[in-house]
Protein backbone atom coordinates (compact mmCIF):
# COMPACT_ATOMS: atom_id res chain seq x y z
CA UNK A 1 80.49 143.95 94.90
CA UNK A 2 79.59 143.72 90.96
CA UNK A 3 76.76 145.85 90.91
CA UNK A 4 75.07 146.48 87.21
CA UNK A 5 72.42 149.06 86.66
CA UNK A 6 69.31 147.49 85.12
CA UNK A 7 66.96 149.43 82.73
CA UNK A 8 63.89 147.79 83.15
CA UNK A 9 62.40 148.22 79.43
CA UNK A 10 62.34 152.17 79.84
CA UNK A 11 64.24 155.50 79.00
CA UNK A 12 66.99 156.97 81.38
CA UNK A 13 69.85 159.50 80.86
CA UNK A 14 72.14 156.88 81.89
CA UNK A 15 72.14 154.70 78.83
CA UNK A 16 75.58 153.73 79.16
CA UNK A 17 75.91 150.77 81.35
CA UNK A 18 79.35 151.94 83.05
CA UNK A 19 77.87 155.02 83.90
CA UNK A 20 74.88 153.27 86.28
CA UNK A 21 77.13 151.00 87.30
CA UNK A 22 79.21 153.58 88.35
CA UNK A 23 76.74 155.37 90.14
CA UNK A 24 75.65 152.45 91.66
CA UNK A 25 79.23 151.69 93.05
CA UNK A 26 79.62 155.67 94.83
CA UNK A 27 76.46 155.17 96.86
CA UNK A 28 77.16 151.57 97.67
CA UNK A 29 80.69 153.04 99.02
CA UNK A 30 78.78 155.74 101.23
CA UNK A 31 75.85 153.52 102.11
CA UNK A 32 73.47 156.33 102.77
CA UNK A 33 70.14 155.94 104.55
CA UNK A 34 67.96 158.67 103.55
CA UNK A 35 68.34 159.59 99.63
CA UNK A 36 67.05 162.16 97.82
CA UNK A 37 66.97 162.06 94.03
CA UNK A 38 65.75 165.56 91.95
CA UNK A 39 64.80 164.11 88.51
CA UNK A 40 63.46 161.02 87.99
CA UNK A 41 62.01 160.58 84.81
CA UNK A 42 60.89 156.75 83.82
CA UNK A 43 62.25 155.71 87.64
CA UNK A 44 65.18 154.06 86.59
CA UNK A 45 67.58 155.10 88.52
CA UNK A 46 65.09 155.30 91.07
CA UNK A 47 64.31 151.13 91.05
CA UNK A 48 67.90 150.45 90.72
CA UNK A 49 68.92 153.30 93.98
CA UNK A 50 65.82 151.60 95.89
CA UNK A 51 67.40 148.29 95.38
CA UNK A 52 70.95 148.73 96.51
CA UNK A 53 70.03 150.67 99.55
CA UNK A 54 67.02 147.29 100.30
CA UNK A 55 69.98 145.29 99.81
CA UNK A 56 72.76 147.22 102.59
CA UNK A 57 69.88 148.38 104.74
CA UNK A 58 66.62 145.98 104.78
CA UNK A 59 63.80 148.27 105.09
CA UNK A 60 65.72 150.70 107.41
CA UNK A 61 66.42 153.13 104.73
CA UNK A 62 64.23 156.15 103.04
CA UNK A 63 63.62 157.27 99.26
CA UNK A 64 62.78 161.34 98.45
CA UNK A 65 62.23 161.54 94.65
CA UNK A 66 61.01 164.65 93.33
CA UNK A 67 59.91 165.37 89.53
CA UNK A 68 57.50 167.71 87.88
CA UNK A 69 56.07 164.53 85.87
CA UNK A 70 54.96 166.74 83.12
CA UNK A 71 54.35 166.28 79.58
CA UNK A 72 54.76 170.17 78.74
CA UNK A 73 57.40 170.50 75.55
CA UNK A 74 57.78 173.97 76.37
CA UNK A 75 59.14 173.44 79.96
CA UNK A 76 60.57 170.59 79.04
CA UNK A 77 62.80 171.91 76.30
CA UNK A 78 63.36 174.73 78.47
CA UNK A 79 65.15 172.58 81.48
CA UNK A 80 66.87 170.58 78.18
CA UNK A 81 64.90 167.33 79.64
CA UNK A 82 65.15 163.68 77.89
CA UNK A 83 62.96 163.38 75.34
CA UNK A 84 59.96 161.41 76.68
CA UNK A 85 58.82 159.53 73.55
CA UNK A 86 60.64 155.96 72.93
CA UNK A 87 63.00 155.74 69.67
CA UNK A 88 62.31 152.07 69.99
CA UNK A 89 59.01 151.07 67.91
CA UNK A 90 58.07 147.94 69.93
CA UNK A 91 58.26 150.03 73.02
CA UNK A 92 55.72 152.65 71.89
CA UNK A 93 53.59 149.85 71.40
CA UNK A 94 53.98 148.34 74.72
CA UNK A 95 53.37 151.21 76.70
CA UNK A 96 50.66 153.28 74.35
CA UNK A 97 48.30 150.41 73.73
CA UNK A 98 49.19 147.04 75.34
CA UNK A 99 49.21 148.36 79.21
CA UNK A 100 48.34 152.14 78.10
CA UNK A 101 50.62 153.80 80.08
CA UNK A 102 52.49 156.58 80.08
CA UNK A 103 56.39 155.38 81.79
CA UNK A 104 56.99 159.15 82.20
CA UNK A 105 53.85 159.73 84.93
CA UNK A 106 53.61 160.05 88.74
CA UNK A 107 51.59 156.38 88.63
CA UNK A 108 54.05 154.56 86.49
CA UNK A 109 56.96 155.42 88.49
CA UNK A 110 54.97 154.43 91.70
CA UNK A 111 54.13 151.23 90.19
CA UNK A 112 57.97 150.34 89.19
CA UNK A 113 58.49 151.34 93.21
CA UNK A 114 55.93 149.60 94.51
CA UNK A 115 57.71 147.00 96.65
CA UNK A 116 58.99 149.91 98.33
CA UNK A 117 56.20 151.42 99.15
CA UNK A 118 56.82 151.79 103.07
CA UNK A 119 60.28 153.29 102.24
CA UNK A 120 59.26 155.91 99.45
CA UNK A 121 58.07 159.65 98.93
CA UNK A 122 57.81 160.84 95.52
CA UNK A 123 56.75 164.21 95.21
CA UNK A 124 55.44 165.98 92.15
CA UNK A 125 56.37 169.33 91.46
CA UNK A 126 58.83 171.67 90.38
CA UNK A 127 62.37 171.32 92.93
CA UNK A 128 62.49 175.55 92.50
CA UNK A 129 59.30 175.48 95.22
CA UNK A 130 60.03 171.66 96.93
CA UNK A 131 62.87 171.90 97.50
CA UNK A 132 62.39 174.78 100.01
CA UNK A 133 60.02 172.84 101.98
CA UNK A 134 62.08 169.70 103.21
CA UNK A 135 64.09 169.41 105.75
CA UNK A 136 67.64 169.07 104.44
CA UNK A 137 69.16 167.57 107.65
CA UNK A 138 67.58 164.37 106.82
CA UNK A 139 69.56 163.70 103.77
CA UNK A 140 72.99 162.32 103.36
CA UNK A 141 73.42 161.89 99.95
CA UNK A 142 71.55 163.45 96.94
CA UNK A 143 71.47 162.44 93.26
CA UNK A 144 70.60 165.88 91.76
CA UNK A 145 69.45 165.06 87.63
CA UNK A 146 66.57 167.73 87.19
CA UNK A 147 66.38 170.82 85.29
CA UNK A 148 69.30 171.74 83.35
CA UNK A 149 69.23 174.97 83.28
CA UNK A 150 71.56 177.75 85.40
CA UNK A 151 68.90 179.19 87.06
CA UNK A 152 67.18 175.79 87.96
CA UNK A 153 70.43 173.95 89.23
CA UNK A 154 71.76 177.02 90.80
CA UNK A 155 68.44 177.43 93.18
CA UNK A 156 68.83 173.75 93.23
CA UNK A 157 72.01 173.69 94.62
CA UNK A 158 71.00 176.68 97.40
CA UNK A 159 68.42 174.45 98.81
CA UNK A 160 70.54 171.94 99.17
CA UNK A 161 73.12 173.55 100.78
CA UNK A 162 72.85 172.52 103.94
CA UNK A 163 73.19 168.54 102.90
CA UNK A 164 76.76 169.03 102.41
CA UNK A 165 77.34 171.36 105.91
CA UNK A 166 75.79 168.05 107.38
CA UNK A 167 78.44 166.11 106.05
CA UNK A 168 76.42 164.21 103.19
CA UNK A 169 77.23 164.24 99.62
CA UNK A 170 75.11 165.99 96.57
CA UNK A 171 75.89 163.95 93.08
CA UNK A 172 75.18 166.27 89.94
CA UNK A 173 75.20 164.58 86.59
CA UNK A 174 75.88 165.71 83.49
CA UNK A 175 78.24 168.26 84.78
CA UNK A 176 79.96 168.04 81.53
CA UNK A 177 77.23 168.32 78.90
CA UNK A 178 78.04 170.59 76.25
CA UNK A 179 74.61 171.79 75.04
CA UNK A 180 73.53 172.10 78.35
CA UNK A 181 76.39 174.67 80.13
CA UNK A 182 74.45 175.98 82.54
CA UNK A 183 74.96 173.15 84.82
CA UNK A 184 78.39 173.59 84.90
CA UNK A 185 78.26 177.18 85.20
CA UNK A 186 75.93 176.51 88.71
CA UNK A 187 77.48 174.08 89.92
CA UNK A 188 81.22 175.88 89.57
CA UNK A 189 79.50 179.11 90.71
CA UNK A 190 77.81 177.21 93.78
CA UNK A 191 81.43 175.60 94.69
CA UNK A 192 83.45 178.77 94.69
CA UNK A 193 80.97 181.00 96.76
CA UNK A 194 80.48 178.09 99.17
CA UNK A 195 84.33 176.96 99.48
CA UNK A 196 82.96 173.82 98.95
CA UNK A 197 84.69 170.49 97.48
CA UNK A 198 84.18 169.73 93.64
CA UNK A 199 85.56 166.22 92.08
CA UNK A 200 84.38 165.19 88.69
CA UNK A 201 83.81 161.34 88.93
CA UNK A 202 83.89 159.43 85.63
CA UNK A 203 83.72 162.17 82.90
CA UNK A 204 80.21 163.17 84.17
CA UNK A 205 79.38 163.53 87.68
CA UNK A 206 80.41 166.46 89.42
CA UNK A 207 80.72 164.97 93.51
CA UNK A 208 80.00 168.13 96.08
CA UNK A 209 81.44 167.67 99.38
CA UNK A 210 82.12 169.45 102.30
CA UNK A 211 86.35 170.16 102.54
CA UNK A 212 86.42 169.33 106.52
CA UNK A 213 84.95 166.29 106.05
């Protein structure tokens, strides 16, 4: 299936085409049913994830996004997030005064999702306090893109521990971001006292499953 990960006129960490296609490609080889994505900035990934799984599944499949949606530069550059603001001059415009709108908000990611509406759940807040509140049975496969730092990803990774003893899979990006080693440092930490299994997928993604699967 040629699958190609679509931008829709806003910012995502995947700018490189191969590595949303990629993406793309590992869930449409697991098919899951009930995703979870932590981090979801503009909602690109989130439009194109929503898609594929409408496309294997009809409207027999569920979305969990969670994001803080918040336009604080001190957390931000704390959690070494995207920067929010468009390098693209024609963009600013777009969004600031032809539909004034802010691409990075709870409202404008609901809007890209809206034809999903009966399948979705986004959640704002920070993952360190939601995270503890689902139920992680539910999930089979997790796209985990939020904060970047150890602490963050390391909780992160606790709380989702129990996704991976159900047999799902947990896909961290940027495992191999050099300013950002903290999410390598978690997610090697997480591996070793878990005895879980690590595969780094395309010079980015690190792919957490469990070995007796």
């Amino acid at each position: 299936m040629n699958l190609r990960f679509k931008k829709y006129w806003r910012k995502t960490s995947l700018k490189k085409s191969q590595d949303g296609n990629f993406l793309l490609n590992h869930i449409y080889l697991l098919k899951p049913k009930n995703f979870l994505e932590v981090g979801v900035f503009h909602g690109v990934t989130s439009r194109n994830v929503c898609e594929l799984l409408h496309s294997i599944h009809g409207n027999k499949f569920k979305f969990t996004a969670i994001d803080l949606f918040l336009n604080d530069s001190k957390k931000l550059d704390e959690e070494i997030a995207p920067q929010t603001k468009f390098s693209n001059p024609l963009k600013n415009i777009y969004y600031r005064y032809i539909i004034k709108s802010d691409p990075y908000s709870y409202e404008s990611v609901l809007k890209l999702l809206k034809k999903f509406n009966n399948n979705i759940n986004i959640i704002k807040g920070d993952s360190n306090d939601i995270l503890k509140k689902l139920e992680m049975s539910e999930f089979d496969y997790v796209f985990l893109d939020g904060g970047h730092k150890y602490e963050t990803v390391k909780n992160d990774l606790e709380c989702l521990k129990n996704v991976i003893k159900n047999n799902g899979t947990i896909l961290c990006d940027d495992y191999n971001l050099t300013y950002a080693s903290g999410i390598k440092k978690g997610i090697d930490e997480f591996i070793l006292d878990n005895n879980f299994n690590l595969r780094i997928l395309n010079d980015r993604f690190a792919e957490i499953t469990n070995k007796s699967k």
